[in-house]
Protein backbone atom coordinates (compact mmCIF):
# COMPACT_ATOMS: atom_id res chain seq x y z
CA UNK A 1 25.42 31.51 -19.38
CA UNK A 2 27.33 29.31 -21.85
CA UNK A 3 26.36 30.09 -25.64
CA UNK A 4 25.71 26.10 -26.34
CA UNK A 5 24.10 23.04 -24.75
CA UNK A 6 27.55 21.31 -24.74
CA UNK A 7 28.31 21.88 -21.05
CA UNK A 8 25.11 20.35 -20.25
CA UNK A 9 25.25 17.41 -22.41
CA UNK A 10 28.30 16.74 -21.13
CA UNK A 11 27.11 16.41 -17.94
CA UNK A 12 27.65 12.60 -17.76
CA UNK A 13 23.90 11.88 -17.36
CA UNK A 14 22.87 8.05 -16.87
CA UNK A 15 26.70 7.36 -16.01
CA UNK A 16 26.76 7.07 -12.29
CA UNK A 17 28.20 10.80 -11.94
CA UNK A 18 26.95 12.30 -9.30
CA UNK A 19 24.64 15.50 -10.82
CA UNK A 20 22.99 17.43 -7.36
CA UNK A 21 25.99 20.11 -8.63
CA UNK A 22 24.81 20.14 -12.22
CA UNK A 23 20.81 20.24 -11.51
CA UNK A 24 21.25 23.39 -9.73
CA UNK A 25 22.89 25.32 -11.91
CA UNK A 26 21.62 24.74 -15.56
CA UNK A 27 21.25 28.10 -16.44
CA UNK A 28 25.13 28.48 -16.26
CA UNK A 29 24.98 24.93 -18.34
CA UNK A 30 23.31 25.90 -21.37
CA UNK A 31 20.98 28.60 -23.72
CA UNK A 32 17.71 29.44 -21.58
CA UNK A 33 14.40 31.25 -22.08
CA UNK A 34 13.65 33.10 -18.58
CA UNK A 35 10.01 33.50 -16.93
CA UNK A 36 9.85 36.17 -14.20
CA UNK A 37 8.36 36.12 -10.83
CA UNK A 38 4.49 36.70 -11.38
CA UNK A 39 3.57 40.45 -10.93
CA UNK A 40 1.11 39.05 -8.10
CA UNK A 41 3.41 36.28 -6.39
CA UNK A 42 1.37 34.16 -4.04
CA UNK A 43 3.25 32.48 -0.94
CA UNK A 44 2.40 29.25 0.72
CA UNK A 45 0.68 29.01 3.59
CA UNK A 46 2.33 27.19 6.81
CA UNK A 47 0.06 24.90 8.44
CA UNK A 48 1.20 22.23 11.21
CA UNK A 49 4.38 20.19 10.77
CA UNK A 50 4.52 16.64 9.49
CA UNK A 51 6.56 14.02 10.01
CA UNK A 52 7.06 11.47 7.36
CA UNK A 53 7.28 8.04 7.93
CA UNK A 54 10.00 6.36 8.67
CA UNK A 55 9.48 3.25 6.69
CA UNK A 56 6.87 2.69 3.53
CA UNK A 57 6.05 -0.54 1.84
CA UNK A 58 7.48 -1.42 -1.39
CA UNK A 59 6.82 -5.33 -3.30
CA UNK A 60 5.44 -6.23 -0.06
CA UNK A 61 9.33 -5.04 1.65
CA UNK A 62 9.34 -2.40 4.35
CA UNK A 63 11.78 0.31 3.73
CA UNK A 64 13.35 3.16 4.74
CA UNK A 65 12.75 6.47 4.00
CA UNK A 66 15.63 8.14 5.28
CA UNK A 67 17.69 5.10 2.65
CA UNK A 68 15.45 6.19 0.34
CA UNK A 69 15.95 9.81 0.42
CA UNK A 70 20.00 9.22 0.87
CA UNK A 71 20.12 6.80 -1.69
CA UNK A 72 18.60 8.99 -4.62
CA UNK A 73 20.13 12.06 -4.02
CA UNK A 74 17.07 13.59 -3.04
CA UNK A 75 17.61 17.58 -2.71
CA UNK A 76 14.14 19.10 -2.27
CA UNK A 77 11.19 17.56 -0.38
CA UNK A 78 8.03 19.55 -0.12
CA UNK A 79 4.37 18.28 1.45
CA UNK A 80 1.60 20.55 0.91
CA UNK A 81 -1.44 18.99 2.38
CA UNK A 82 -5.44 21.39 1.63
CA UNK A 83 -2.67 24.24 0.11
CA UNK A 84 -0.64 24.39 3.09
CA UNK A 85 2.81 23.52 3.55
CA UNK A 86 3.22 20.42 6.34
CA UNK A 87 6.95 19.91 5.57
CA UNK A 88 9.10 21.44 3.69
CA UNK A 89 13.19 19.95 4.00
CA UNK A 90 16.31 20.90 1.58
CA UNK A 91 19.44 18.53 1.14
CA UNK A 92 22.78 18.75 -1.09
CA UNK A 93 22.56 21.63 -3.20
CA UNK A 94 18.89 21.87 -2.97
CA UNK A 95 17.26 25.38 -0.62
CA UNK A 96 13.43 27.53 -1.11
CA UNK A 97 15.48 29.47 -3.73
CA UNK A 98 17.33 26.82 -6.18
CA UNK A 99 16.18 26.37 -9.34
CA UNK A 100 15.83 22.16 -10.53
CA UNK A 101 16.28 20.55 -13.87
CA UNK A 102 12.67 18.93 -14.36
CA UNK A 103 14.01 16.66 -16.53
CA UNK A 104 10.50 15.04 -17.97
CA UNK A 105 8.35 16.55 -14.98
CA UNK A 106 7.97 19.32 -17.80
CA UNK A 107 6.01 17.23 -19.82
CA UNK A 108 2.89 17.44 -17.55
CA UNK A 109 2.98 21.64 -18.04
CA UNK A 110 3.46 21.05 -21.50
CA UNK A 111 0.25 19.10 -21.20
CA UNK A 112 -1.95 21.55 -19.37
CA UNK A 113 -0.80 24.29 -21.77
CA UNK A 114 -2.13 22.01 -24.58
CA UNK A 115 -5.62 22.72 -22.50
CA UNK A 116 -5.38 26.07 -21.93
CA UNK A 117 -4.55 26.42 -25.77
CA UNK A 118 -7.76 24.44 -26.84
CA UNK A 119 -9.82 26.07 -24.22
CA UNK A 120 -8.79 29.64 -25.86
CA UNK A 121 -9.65 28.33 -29.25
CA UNK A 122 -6.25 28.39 -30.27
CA UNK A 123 -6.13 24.61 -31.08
CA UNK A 124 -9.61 24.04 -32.40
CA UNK A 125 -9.84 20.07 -31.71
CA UNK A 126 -7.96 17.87 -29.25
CA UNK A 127 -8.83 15.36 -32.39
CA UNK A 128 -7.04 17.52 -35.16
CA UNK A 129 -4.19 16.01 -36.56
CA UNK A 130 -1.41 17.43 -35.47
CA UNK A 131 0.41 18.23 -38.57
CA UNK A 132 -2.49 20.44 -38.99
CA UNK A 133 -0.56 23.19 -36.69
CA UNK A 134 3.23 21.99 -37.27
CA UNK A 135 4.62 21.17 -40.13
CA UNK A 136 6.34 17.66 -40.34
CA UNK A 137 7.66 15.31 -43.44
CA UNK A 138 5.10 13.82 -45.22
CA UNK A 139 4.58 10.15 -44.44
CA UNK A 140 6.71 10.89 -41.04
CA UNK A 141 5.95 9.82 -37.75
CA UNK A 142 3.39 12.85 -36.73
CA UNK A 143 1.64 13.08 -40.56
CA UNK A 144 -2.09 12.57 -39.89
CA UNK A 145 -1.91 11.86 -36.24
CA UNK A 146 -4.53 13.44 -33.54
CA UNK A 147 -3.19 15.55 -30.82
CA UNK A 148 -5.21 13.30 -28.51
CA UNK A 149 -3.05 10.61 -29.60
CA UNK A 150 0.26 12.44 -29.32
CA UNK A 151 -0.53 13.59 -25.43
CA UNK A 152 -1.31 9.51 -24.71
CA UNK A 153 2.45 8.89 -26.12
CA UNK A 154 0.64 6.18 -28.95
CA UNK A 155 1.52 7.73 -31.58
CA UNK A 156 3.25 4.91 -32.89
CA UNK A 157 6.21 6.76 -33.65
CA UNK A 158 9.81 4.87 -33.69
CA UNK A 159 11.69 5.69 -30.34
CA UNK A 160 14.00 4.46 -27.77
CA UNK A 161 14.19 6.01 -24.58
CA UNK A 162 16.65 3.33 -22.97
CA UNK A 163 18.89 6.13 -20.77
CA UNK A 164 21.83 3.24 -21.09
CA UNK A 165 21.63 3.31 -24.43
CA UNK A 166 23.86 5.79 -26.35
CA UNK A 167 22.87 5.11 -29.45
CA UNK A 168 19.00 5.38 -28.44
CA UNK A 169 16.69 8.10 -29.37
CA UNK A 170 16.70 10.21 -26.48
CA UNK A 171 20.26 10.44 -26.76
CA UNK A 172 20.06 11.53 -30.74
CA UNK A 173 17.43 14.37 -29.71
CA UNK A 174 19.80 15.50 -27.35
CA UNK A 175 22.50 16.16 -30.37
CA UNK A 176 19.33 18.45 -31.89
CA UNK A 177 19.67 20.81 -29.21
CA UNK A 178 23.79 21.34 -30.78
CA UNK A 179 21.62 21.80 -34.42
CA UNK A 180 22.96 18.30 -35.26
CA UNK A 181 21.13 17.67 -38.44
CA UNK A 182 18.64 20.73 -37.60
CA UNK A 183 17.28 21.53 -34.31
CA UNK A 184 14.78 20.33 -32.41
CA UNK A 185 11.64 20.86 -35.17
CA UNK A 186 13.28 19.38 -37.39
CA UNK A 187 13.95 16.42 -35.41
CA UNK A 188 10.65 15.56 -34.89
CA UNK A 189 9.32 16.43 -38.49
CA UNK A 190 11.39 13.81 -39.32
CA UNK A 191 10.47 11.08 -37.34
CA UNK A 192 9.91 7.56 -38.31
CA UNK A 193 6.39 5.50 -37.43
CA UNK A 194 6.79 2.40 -36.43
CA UNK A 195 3.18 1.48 -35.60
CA UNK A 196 -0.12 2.34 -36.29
CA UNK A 197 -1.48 5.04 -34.02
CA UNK A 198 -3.42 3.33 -30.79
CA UNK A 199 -1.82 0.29 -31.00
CA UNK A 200 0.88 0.52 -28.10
CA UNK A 201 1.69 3.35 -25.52
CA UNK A 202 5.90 3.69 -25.95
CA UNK A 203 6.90 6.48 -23.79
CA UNK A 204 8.42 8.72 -26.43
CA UNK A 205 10.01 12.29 -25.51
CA UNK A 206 9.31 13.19 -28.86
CA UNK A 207 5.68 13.29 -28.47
CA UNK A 208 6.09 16.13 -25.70
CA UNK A 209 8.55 17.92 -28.25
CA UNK A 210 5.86 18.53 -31.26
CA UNK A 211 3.13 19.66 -28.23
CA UNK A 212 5.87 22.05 -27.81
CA UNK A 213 6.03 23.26 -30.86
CA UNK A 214 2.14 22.90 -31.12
CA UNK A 215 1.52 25.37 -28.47
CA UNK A 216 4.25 27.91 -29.98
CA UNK A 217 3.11 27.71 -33.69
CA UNK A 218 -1.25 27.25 -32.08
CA UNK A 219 -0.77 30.53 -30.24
CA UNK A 220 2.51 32.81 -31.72
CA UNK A 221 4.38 32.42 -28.17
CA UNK A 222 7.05 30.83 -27.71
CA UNK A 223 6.38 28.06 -24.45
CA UNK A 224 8.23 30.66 -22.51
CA UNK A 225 6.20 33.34 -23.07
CA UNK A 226 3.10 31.48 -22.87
CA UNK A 227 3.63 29.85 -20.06
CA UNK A 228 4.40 32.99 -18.45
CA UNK A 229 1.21 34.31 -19.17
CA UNK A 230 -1.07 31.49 -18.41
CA UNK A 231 0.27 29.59 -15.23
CA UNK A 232 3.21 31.83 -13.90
CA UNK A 233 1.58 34.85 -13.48
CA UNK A 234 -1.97 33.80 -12.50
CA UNK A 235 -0.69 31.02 -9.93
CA UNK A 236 1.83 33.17 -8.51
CA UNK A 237 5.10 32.03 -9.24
CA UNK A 238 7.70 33.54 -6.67
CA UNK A 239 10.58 33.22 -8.01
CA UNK A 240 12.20 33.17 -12.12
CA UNK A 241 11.94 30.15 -13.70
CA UNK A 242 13.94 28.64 -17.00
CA UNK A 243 13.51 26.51 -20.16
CA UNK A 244 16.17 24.92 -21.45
CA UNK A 245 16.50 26.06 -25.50
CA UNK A 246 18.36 24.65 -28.66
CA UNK A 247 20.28 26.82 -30.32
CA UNK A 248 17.46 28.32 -31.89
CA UNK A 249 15.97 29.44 -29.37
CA UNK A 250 13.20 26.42 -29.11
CA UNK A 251 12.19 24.75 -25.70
CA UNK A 252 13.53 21.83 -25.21
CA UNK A 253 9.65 21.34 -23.94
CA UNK A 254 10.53 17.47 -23.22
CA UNK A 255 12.40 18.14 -19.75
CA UNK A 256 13.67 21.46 -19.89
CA UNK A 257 12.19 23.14 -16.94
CA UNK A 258 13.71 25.07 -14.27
CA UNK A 259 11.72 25.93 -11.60
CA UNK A 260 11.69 25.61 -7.62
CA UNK A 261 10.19 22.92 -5.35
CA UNK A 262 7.74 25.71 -4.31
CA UNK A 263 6.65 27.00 -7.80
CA UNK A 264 6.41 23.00 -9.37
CA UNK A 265 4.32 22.38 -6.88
CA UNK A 266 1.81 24.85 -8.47
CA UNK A 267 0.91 22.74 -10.67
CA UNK A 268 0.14 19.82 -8.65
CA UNK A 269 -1.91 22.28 -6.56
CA UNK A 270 -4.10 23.56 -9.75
CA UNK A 271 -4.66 20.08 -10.74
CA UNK A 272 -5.74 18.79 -6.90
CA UNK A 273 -8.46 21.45 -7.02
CA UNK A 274 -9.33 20.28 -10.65
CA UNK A 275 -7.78 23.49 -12.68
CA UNK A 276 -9.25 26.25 -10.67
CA UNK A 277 -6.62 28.24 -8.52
CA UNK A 278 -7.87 30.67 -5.66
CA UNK A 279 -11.10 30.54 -7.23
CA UNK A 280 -9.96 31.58 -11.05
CA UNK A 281 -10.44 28.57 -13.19
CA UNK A 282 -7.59 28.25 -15.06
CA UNK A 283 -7.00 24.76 -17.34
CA UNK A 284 -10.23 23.03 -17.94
CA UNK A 285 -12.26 21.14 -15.22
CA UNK A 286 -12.61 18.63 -17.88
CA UNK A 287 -9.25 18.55 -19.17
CA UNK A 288 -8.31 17.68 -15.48
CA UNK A 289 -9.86 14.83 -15.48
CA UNK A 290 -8.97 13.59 -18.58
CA UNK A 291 -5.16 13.78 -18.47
CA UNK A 292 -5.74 11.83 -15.15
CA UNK A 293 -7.71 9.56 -16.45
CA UNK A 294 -6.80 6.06 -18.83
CA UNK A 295 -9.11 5.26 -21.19
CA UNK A 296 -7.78 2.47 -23.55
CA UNK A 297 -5.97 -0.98 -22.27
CA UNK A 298 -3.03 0.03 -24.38
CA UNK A 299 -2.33 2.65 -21.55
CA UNK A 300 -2.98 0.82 -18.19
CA UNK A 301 -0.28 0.09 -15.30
CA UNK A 302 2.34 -2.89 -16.38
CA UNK A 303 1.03 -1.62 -20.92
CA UNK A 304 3.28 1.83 -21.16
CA UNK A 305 6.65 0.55 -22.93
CA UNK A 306 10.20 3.11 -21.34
CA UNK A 307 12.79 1.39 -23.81
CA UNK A 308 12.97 -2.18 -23.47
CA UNK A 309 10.47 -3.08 -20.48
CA UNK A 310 6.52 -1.92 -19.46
CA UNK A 311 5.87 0.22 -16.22
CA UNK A 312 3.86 -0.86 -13.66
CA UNK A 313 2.06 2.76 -14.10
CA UNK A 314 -0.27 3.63 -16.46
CA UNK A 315 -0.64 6.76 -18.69
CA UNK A 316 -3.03 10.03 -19.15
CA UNK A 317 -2.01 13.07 -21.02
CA UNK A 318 1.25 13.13 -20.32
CA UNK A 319 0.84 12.64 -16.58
CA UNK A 320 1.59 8.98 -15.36
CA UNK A 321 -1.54 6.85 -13.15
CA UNK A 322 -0.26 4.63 -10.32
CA UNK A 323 -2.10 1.18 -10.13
CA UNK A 324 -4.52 0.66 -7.15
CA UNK A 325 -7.34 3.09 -9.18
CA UNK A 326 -6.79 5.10 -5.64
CA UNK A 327 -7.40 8.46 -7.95
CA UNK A 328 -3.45 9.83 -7.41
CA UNK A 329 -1.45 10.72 -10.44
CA UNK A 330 2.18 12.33 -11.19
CA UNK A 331 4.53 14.18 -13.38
CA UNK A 332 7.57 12.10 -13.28
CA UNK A 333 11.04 12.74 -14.66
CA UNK A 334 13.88 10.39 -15.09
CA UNK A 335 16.49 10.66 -11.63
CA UNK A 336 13.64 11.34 -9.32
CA UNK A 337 11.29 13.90 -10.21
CA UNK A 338 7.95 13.84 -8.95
CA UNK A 339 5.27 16.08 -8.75
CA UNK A 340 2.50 13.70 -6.63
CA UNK A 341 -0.89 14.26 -6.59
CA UNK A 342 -3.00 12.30 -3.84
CA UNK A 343 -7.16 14.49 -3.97
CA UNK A 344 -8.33 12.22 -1.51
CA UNK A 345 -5.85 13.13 1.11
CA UNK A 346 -6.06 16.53 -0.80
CA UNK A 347 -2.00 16.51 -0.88
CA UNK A 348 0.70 17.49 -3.31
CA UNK A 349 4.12 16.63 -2.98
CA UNK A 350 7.52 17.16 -4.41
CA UNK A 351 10.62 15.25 -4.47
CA UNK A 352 13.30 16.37 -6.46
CA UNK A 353 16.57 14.60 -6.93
CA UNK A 354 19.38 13.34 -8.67
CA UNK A 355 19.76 9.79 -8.33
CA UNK A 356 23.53 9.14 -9.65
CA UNK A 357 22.78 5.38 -10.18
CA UNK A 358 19.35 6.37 -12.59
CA UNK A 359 19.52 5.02 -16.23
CA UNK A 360 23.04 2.91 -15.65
CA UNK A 361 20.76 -0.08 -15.78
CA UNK A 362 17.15 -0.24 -17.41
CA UNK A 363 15.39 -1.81 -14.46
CA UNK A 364 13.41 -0.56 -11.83
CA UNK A 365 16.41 -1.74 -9.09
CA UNK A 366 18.26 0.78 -9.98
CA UNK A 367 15.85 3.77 -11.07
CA UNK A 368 13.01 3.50 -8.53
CA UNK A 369 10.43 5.66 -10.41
CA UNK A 370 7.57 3.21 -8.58
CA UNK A 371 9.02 3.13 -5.47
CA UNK A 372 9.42 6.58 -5.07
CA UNK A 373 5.71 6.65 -5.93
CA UNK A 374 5.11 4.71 -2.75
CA UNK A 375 6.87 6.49 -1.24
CA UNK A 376 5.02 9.29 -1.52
CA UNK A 377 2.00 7.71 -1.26
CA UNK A 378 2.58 6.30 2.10
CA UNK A 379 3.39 10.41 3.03
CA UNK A 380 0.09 11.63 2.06
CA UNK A 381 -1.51 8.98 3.65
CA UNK A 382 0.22 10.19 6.59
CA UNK A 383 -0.87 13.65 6.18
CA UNK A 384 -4.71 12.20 5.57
């Protein structure tokens, strides 16, 4: 392991590089905390083998998977359909065994942590402000806002997440994590608001950062450790997983997770059956619901702002809503991430990739986030 982020930020993200021999590996890249196996690991049944289609339907287009898959570097494709696996297929540098860089997939365990913290009384309100639990700059960006708010990304916190942009703010948080101008605390204590709270949804990385440090100064664990002890070793994880740190030693709790297709699906799994998990109920039945729910217009499909244009999906608690009100959701991260959940065709899939061409252009041409989502959708219905 290398004793600084640099390798990884110089990885040559949003550049056209190709990265399937970077997302493999970032525990050689840069500082990580490590999760074990769980004590009790819990493998995947095998049920019947699907076939996906062979074309899906995209702006009224037919396309082809098999482009599809090719095109974004896909390295890990995994169908579990009623907790079974139907298909299960490994490309590039992806196998069963290889860790993958979540990128912003993480954001949606950072969420149901939030739950599990409230549910244990550790976070008293969802409504608190969140500068109640972490300390920020008075007058900054998180001063007075409600955690509610923060997990909806409306904080109304300055950002720019353009992934073209090098002078944007995802880029700058990056430099936190070399303890350029502090790390990653202080980066967000210092934030700037730019509107007033519930008045626009701008996807904002920063948001998911101060959960993070929510849930480590709510409960006295780090993310690691708590994650370890509420959804690794309850659900079973098989094999060790990784967060990405700063220097410091803080999560980089915005896209830092390393897990496999197998153990990310986990969560999709636990959400399908609406937090319970072979019969243990372990984030809020309510909470569920919620984070996979919209409840304000600010947050429908074609409202959430991602730099300089509005998705066509809408937003929960840091999980992202398809249009169509077909009751699917999923954890998305930038090059083709997705944990998919579909309840009525009880499925959860995984797709995880490295789609060279993602972020070289701020359009949907060239980063496919809701295409893949048909994608997938047109695979569970397949498996219905």
């Amino acid at each position: 392991m290398t004793d600084s982020p640099n390798e990884m930020l110089e990885m040559g993200l949003f550049t056209g590089a190709p990265q399937h021999t970077n997302f493999c590996r970032i525990k050689e890249l840069a500082p990580t905390a490590t999760m074990t196996p769980s004590p009790k690991p819990y493998t995947w049944p095998e049920a019947e083998a699907l076939s996906i289609p062979e074309t899906y339907t995209f702006n009224g287009e037919e396309r082809s998977s098999e482009k599809l898959l090719v095109d974004t570097d896909t390295a890990a494709l995994l169908v579990i359909v009623d907790g079974a696996i139907r298909y299960e297929q490994y490309w590039l540098t992806g196998g069963p065994d290889v860790n993958w860089l979540s990128m912003s997939v993480a954001k949606s365990f950072i969420s149901a942590l939030v739950g599990i913290a409230i549910a244990e009384g550790r976070i008293e309100n969802i409504d608190d402000p969140i500068s109640r639990y972490v300390p920020v700059n008075p007058g900054s960006a998180y001063d007075g806002v409600p955690i509610r708010t923060v997990l909806q990304m409306s904080s109304g916190a300055r950002w720019n997440e353009d992934y073209s942009d090098t002078e944007s703010d995802i880029f700058q948080v990056s430099m936190a994590m070399l303890g350029v101008g502090g790390g990653l605390d202080d980066f967000v204590a210092r934030m700037v608001r730019e509107h007033e709270p519930e008045t626009v949804c701008r996807y904002n990385s920063g948001e998911t950062q101060i959960l993070g440090a929510l849930i480590a100064r709510a409960t006295g664990h780090s993310v690691a450790d708590y994650m370890q002890e509420k959804l690794v070793n309850p659900l079973g994880f098989e094999s060790p997983g990784y967060w990405v740190t700063d220097l410091a030693g803080t999560e980089m709790s915005y896209a830092g997770l390393n897990l496999t297709a197998r153990d990310f699906a986990r969560l999709g799994e636990l959400y399908r059956n609406e937090g319970s998990w072979q019969g243990r109920q372990i984030v809020d039945e309510q909470w569920v619901r919620d984070s996979t729910s919209i409840n304000s217009a600010i947050r429908e499909p074609g409202k959430p702002l991602v730099g300089d244009h509005a998705m066509s999906l809408g937003y929960g608690y840091q999980w992202w809503i398809p249009a169509g009100d077909r009751g699917g959701y999923s954890a998305i991260g930038v090059l083709n991430q997705f944990v998919y959940v579909d309840p009525e065709t009880e499925s959860v899939i995984v797709k995880l990739s490295a789609n060279r061409n993602y972020g070289t252009a701020n359009t949907e041409e060239v980063n496919r986030d809701a295409e893949n989502v048909e994608f997938l959708r047109a695979i569970a219905q397949r498996a219905h």
